[in-house]
Every structure is written in structure tokens, then in C-alpha cells.
Protein backbone atom coordinates (compact mmCIF):
# COMPACT_ATOMS: atom_id res chain seq x y z
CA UNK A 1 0.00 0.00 0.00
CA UNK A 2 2.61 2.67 1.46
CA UNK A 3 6.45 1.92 1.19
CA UNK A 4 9.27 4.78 2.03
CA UNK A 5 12.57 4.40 2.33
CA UNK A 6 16.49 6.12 2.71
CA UNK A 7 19.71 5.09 2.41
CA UNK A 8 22.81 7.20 4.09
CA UNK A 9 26.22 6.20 4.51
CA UNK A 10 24.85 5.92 7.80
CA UNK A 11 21.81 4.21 8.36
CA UNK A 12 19.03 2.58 5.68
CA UNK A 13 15.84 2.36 6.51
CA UNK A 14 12.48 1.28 5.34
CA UNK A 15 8.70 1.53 6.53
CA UNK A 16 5.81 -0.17 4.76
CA UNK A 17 2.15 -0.44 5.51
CA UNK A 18 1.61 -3.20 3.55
CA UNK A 19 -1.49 -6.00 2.91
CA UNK A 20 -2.23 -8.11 5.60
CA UNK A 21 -1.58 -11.61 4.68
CA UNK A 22 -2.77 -13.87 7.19
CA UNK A 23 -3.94 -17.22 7.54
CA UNK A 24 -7.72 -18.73 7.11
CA UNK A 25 -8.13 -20.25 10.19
CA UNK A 26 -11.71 -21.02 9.56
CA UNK A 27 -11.52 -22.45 6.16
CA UNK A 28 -13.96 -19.42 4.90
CA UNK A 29 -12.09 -18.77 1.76
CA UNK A 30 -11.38 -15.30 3.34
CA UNK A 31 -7.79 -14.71 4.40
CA UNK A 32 -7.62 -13.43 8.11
CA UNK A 33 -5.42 -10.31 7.18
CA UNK A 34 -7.78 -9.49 4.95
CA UNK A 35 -11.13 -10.14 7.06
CA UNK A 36 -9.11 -7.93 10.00
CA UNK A 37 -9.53 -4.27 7.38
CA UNK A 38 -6.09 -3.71 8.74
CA UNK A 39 -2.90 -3.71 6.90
CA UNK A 40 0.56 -4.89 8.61
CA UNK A 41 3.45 -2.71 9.27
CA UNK A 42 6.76 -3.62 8.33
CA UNK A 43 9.78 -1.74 9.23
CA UNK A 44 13.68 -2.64 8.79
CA UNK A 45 16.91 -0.65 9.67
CA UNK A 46 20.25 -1.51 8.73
CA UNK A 47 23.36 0.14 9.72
CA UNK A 48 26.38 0.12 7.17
CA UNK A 49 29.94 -1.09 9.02
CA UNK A 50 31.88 0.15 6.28
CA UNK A 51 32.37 -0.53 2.72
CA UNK A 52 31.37 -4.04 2.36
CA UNK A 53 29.58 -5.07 6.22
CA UNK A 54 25.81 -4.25 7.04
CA UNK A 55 23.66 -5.35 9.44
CA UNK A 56 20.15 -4.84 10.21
CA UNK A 57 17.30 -5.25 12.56
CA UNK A 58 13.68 -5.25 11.22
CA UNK A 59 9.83 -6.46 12.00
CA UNK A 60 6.38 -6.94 11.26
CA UNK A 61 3.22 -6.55 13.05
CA UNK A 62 -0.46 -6.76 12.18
CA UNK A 63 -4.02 -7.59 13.30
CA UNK A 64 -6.22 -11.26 12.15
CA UNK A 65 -9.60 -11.71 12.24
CA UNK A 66 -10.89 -15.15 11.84
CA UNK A 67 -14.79 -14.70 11.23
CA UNK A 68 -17.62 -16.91 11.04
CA UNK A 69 -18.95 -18.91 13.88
CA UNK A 70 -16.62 -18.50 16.51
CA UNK A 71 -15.14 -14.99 15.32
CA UNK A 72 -11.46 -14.71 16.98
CA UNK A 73 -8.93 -12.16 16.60
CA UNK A 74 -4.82 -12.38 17.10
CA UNK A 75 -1.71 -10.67 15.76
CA UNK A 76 1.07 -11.75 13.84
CA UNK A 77 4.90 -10.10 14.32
CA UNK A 78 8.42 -10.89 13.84
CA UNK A 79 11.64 -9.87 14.93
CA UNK A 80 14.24 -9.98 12.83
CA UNK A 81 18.25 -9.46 12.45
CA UNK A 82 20.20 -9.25 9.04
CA UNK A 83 24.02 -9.43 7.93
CA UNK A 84 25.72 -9.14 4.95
CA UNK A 85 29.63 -9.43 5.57
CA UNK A 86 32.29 -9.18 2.40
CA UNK A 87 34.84 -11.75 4.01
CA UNK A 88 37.26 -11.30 1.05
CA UNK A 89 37.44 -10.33 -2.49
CA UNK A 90 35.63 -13.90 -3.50
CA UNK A 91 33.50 -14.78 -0.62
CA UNK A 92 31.13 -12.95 0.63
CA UNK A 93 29.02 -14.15 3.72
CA UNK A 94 24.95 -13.17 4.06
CA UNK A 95 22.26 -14.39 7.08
CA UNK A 96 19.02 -13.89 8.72
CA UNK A 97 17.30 -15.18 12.18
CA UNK A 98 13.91 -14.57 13.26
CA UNK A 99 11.08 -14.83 16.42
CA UNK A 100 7.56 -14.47 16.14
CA UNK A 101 4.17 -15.40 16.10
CA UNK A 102 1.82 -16.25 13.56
CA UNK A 103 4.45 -16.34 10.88
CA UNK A 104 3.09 -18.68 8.44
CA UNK A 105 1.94 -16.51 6.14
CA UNK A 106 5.51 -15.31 5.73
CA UNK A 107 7.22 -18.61 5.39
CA UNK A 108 8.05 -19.09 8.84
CA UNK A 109 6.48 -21.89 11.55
CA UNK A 110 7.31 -24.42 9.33
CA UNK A 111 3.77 -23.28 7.39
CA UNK A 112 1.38 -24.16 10.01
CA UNK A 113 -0.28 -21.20 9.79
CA UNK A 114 -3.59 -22.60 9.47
CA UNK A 115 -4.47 -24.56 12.38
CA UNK A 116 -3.74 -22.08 15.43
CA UNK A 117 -3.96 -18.83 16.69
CA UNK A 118 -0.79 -18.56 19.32
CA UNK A 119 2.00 -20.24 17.36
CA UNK A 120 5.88 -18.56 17.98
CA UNK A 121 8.37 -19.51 15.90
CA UNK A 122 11.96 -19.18 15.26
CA UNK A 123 14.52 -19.27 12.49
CA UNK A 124 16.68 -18.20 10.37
CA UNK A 125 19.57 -19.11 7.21
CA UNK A 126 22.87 -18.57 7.05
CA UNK A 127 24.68 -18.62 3.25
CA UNK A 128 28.41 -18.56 1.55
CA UNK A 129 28.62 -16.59 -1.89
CA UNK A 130 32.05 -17.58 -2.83
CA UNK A 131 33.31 -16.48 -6.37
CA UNK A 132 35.35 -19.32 -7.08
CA UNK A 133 37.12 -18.67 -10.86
CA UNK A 134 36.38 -15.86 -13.15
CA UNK A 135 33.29 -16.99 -14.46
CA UNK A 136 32.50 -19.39 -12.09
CA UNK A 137 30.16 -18.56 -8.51
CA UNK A 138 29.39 -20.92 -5.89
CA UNK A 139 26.79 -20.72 -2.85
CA UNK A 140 26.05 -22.92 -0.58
CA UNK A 141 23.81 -22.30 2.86
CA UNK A 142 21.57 -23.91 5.76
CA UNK A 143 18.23 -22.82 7.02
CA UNK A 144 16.22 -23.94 10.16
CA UNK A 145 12.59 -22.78 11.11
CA UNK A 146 11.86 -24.42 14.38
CA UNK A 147 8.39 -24.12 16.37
CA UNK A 148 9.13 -22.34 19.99
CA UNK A 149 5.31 -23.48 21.66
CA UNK A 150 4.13 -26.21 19.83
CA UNK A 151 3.32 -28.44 22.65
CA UNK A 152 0.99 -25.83 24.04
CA UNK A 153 -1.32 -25.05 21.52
CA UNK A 154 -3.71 -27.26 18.68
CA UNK A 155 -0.83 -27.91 16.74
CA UNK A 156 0.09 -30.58 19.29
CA UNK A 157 -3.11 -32.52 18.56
CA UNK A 158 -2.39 -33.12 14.61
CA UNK A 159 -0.70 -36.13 13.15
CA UNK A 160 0.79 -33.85 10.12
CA UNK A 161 2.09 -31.26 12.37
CA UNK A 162 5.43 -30.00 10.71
CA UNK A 163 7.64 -29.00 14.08
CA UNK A 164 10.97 -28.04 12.67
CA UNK A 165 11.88 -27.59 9.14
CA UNK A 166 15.96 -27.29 7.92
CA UNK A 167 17.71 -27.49 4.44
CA UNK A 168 21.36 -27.75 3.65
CA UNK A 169 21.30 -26.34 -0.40
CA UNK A 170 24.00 -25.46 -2.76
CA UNK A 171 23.99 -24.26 -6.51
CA UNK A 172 26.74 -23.17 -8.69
CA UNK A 173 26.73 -20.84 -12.11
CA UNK A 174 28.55 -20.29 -14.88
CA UNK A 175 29.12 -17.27 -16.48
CA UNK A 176 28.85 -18.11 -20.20
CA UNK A 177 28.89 -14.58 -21.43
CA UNK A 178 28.45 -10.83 -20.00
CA UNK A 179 25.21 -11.36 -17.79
CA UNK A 180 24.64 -15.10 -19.15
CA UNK A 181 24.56 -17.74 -15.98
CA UNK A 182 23.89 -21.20 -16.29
């Protein structure tokens, strides 16, 4: 909806009053976010450490409403911290961790974001960008999104209950010409 944003040598920051993307708890075909009228407010600061180190602390927060016949409302927020770190000429190091609640609409609690109300999360990635020849780029990385509560609330009850997620990945490219990868 509303996005601003400023970069210094100093500081970068961003605010957005975005759509509200929740959940459908009730299976109403009407996303929560939506049914709430209220949009979500995302912020994110980051703080340059020099030519080729950032790091940054940002969040979320916004208001559900789960209509119907048992109408229920709840929130969903995150905090977050960022890094980006230039390790050497070649390798370049980038990463993310997360807590919140109610996350699944933005990837986090492993995606269970449509059986419960009260859910906290937690998570993040860590990857290597390492130019290894000329024309040739590596990257490898690990990711974990872990549920914090999940023995307290309905998610404890299902047999598919996802509790903690993580991936090990890797990719490499080729630079076959100016701005050609394979």
C-alpha cells in the first residue's frame, strides 16, 4: 500500500504499511489479514559497518480476524536481524534469524499457519557466496525454522504437524557470457 525508504552512509531504513496476509483459520475462503480491514506494518533498519559489512534489525506486526462462527482475533509479528559481511574479495558471507508469532503466512512456523492462533516460531539461514574462478560462482547455505510453543497449543493434537523444518542447499553458475549464468 505505502512503502518509504532512505539510504545514508549511515543508516538505511524502510517503513511499509503493507497488505495483511494472514492465515484462514476457519476455512472461509477469506484470508484473516484481509477479514481484519487492517494492513501490517513492516519496518527494517540496517546500519552500514563500512564498505562491504551491514547489518540490520527489522519487524512486522499486524491484526487477524478469523470470522464466522466463533469470530477470533490475534496478531502476527516478527523480529528480525540481518548481515551481509564481504569476508574477502571472492567470498562474501549473508544471514538472517527470526522470532515471532503467527508467521506462516511469511514462510516461517514451518507453514502451520492454518491450524492455530498462538503459534511462535523461530529461524533463520545462514549462506556462503564464494566467487570461485572468473566466471565461475558458488553458494552454498543452511536454514532452520523451528516451532518455539508447539506443545501448548492445537498444533500438538495433529498427526501432520510440521515441528521443525531445515535445508542444507547449494547451486553453482557459470558465467557463459556478460550477464549469461547457467
Amino acid at each position: 500500500l505505502v512503502q518509504v525508504s532512505d539510504r545514508t552512509d549511515h543508516i538505511a531504513w524502510g517503513l511499509a504499511i503493507a497488505r495483511n496476509i494472514g492465515a484462514d483459520l476457519n476455512g472461509d475462503n477469506v484470508l484473516d489479514g484481509d477479514a481484519s480491514c487492517v494492513p501490517v506494518v513492516q519496518t527494517r533498519i540496517g546500519f552500514p559497518m563500512g564498505p562491504d559489512t551491514e547489518i540490520g534489525f527489522s519487524g512486522h506486526y499486524g491484526f487477524l480476524k478469523s470470522t464466522g462462527a466463533t469470530e477470533e482475533e490475534y496478531n502476527t509479528w516478527s523480529v528480525d536481524f540481518d548481515f551481509s559481511v564481504q569476508v574477502s574479495s571472492r567470498i562474501k558471507l549473508l544471514g538472517e534469524g527470526y522470532a515471532g508469532a503467527n508467521t506462516g503466512a511469511y514462510f516461517g512456523a514451518v507453514l502451520n499457519g492454518d491450524c492455530v492462533t498462538d503459534l511462535e516460531s523461530r529461524g533463520g539461514w545462514v549462506n556462503a557466496q564464494i566467487e570461485a574462478a572468473d566466471r565461475v560462482n558458488l553458494s552454498i547455505g543452511y536454514g532452520i525454522d523451528d516451532l518455539a510453543n508447539e506443545r501448548n497449543t492445537s498444533v500438538a493434537d495433529r498427526p501432520d504437524t510440521r515441528s521443525r523444518n531445515q535445508v542444507m542447499f547449494g547451486n553453482g553458475t557459470y558465467e557463459v557470457a556478460s550477464g549469461v549464468k547457467t
